[in-house]
PDB file of N, CA and C in Angstrom:
ATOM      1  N   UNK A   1      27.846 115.237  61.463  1.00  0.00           N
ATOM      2  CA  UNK A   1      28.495 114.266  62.349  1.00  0.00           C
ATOM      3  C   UNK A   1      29.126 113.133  61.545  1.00  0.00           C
ATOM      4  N   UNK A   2      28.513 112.550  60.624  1.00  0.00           N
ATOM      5  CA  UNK A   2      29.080 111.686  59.703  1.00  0.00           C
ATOM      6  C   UNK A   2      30.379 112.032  59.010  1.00  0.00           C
ATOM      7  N   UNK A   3      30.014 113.220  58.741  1.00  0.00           N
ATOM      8  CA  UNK A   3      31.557 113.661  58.155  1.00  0.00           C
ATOM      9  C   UNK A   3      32.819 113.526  59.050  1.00  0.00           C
ATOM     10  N   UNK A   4      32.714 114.388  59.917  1.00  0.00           N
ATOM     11  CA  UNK A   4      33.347 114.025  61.411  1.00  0.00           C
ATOM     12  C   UNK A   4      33.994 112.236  61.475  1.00  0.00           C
ATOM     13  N   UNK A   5      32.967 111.755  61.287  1.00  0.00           N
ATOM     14  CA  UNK A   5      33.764 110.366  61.417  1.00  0.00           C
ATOM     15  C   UNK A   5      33.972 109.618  60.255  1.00  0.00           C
ATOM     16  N   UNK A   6      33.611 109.959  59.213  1.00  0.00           N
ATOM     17  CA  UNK A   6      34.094 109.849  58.054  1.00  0.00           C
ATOM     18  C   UNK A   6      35.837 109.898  57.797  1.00  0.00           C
ATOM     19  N   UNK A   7      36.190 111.622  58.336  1.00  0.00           N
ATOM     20  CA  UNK A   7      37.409 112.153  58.552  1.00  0.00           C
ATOM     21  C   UNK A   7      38.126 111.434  59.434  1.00  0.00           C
ATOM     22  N   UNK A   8      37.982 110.640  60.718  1.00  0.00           N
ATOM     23  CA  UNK A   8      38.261 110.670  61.353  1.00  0.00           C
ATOM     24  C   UNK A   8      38.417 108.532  61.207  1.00  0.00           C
ATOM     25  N   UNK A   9      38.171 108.067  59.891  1.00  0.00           N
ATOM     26  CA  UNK A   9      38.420 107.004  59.656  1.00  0.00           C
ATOM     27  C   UNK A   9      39.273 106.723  58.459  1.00  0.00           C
ATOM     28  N   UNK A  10      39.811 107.891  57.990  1.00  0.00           N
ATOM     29  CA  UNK A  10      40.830 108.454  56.964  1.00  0.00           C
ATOM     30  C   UNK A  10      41.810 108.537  57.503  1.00  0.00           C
ATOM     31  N   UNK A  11      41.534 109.031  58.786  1.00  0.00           N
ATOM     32  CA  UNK A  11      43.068 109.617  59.206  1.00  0.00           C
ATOM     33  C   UNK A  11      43.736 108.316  60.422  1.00  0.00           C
ATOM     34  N   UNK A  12      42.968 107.584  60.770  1.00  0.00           N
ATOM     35  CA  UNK A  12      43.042 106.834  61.497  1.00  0.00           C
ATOM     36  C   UNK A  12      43.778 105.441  60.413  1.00  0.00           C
ATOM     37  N   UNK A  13      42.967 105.615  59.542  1.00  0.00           N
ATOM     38  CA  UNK A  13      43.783 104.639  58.046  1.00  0.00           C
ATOM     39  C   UNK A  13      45.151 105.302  57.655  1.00  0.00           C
ATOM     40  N   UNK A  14      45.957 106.458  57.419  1.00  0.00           N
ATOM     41  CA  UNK A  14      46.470 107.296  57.440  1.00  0.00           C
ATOM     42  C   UNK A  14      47.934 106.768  58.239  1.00  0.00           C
ATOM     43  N   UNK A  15      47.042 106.855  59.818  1.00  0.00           N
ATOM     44  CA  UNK A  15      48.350 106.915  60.696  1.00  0.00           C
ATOM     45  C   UNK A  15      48.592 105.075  60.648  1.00  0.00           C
ATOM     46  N   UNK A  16      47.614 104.198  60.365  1.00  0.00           N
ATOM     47  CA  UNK A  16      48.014 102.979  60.502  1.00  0.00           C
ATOM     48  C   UNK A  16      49.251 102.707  59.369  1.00  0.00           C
ATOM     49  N   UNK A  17      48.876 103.213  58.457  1.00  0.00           N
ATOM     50  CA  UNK A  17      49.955 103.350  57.228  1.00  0.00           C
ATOM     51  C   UNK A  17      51.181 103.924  57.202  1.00  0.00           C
ATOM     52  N   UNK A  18      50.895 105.127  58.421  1.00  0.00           N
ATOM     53  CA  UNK A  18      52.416 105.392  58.397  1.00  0.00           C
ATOM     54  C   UNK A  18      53.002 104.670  59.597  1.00  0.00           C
ATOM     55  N   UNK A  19      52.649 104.281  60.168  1.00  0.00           N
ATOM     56  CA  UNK A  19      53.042 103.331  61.447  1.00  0.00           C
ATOM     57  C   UNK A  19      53.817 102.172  60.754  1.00  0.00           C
ATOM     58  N   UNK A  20      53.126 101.413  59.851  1.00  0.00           N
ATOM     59  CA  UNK A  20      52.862 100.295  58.915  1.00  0.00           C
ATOM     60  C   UNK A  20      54.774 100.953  58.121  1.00  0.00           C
ATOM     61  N   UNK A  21      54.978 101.947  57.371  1.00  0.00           N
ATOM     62  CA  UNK A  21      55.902 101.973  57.191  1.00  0.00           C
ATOM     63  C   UNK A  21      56.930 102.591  57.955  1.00  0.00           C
ATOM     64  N   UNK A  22      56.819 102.988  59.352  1.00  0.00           N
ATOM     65  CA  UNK A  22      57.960 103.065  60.183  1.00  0.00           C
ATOM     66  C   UNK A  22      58.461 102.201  60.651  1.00  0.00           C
ATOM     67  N   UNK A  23      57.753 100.789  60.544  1.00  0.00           N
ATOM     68  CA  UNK A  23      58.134  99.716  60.995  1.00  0.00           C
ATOM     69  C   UNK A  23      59.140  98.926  60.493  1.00  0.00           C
ATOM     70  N   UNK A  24      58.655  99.115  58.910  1.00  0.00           N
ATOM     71  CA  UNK A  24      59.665  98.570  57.806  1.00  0.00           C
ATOM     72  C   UNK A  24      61.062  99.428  57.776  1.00  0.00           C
ATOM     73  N   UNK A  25      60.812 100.350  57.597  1.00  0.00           N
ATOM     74  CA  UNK A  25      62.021 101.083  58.038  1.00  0.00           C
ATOM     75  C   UNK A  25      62.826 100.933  58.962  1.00  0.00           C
ATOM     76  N   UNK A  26      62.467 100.818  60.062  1.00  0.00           N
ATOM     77  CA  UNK A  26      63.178 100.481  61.345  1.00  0.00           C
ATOM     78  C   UNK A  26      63.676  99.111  60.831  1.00  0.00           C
ATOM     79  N   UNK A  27      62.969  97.672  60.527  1.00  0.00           N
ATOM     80  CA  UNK A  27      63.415  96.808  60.479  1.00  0.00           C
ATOM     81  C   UNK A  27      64.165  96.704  59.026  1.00  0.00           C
ATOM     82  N   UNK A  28      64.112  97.421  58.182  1.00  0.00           N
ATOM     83  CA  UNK A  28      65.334  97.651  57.259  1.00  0.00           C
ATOM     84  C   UNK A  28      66.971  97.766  57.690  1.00  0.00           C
ATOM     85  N   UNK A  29      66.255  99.013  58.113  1.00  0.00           N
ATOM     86  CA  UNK A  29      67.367  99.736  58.706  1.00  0.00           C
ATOM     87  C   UNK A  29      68.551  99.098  59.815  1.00  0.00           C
ATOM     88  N   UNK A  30      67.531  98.010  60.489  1.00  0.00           N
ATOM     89  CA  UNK A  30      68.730  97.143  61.628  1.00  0.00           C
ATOM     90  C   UNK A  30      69.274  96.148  60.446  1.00  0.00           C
ATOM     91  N   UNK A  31      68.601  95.682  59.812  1.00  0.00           N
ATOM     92  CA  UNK A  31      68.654  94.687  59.122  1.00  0.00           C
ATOM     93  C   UNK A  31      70.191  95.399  57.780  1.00  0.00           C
ATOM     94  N   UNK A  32      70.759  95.915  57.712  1.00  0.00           N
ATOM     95  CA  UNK A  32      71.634  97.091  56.718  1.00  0.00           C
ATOM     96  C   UNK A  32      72.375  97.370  57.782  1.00  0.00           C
ATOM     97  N   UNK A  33      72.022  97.334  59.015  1.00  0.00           N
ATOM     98  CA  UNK A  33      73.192  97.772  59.748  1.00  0.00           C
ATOM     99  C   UNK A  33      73.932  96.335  60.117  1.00  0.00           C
ATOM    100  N   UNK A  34      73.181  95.766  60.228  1.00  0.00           N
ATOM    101  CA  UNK A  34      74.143  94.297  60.807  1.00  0.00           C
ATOM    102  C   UNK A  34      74.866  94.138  59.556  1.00  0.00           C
ATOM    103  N   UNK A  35      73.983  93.635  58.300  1.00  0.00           N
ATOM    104  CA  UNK A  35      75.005  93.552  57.174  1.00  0.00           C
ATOM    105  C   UNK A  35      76.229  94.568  57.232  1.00  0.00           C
ATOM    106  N   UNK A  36      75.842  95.753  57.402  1.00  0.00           N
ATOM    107  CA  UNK A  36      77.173  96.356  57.760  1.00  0.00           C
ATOM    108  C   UNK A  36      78.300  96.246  58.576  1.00  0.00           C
ATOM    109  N   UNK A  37      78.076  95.971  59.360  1.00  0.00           N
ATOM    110  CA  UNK A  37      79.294  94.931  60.507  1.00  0.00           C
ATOM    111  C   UNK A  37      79.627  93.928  60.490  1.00  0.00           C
ATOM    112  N   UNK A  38      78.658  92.853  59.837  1.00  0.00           N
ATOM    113  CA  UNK A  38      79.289  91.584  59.309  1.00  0.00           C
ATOM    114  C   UNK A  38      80.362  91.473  58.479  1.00  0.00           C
ATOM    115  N   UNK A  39      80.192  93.329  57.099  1.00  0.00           N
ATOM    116  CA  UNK A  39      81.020  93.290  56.420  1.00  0.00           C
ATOM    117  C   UNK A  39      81.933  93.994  56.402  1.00  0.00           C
ATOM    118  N   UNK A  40      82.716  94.234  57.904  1.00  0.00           N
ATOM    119  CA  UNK A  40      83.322  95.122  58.594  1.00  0.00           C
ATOM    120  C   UNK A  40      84.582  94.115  58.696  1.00  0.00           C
ATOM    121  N   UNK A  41      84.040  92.792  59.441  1.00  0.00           N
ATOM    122  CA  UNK A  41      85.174  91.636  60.020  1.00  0.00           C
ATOM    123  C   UNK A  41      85.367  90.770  58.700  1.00  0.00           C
TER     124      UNK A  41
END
């Protein structure tokens, strides 16, 4: 059973991390797009 939640506090660390960098991404990503239209006009 320990293992079980052992695993299951890995993966839970895991998805916070990739959450953690979809976020940055996303806010990259708007953040590169505006610069891009600013340097449009």
């Amino acid at each position: 059973m320990a293992e079980l939640e052992s695993e299951i506090l890995q993966l839970r660390k895991a998805l916070n991390e990739a959450r953690l960098g979809r976020d940055i991404i996303k806010k990259a990503t708007a953040y590169f797009a505006q610069e891009s239209l600013e340097n449009t006009r």
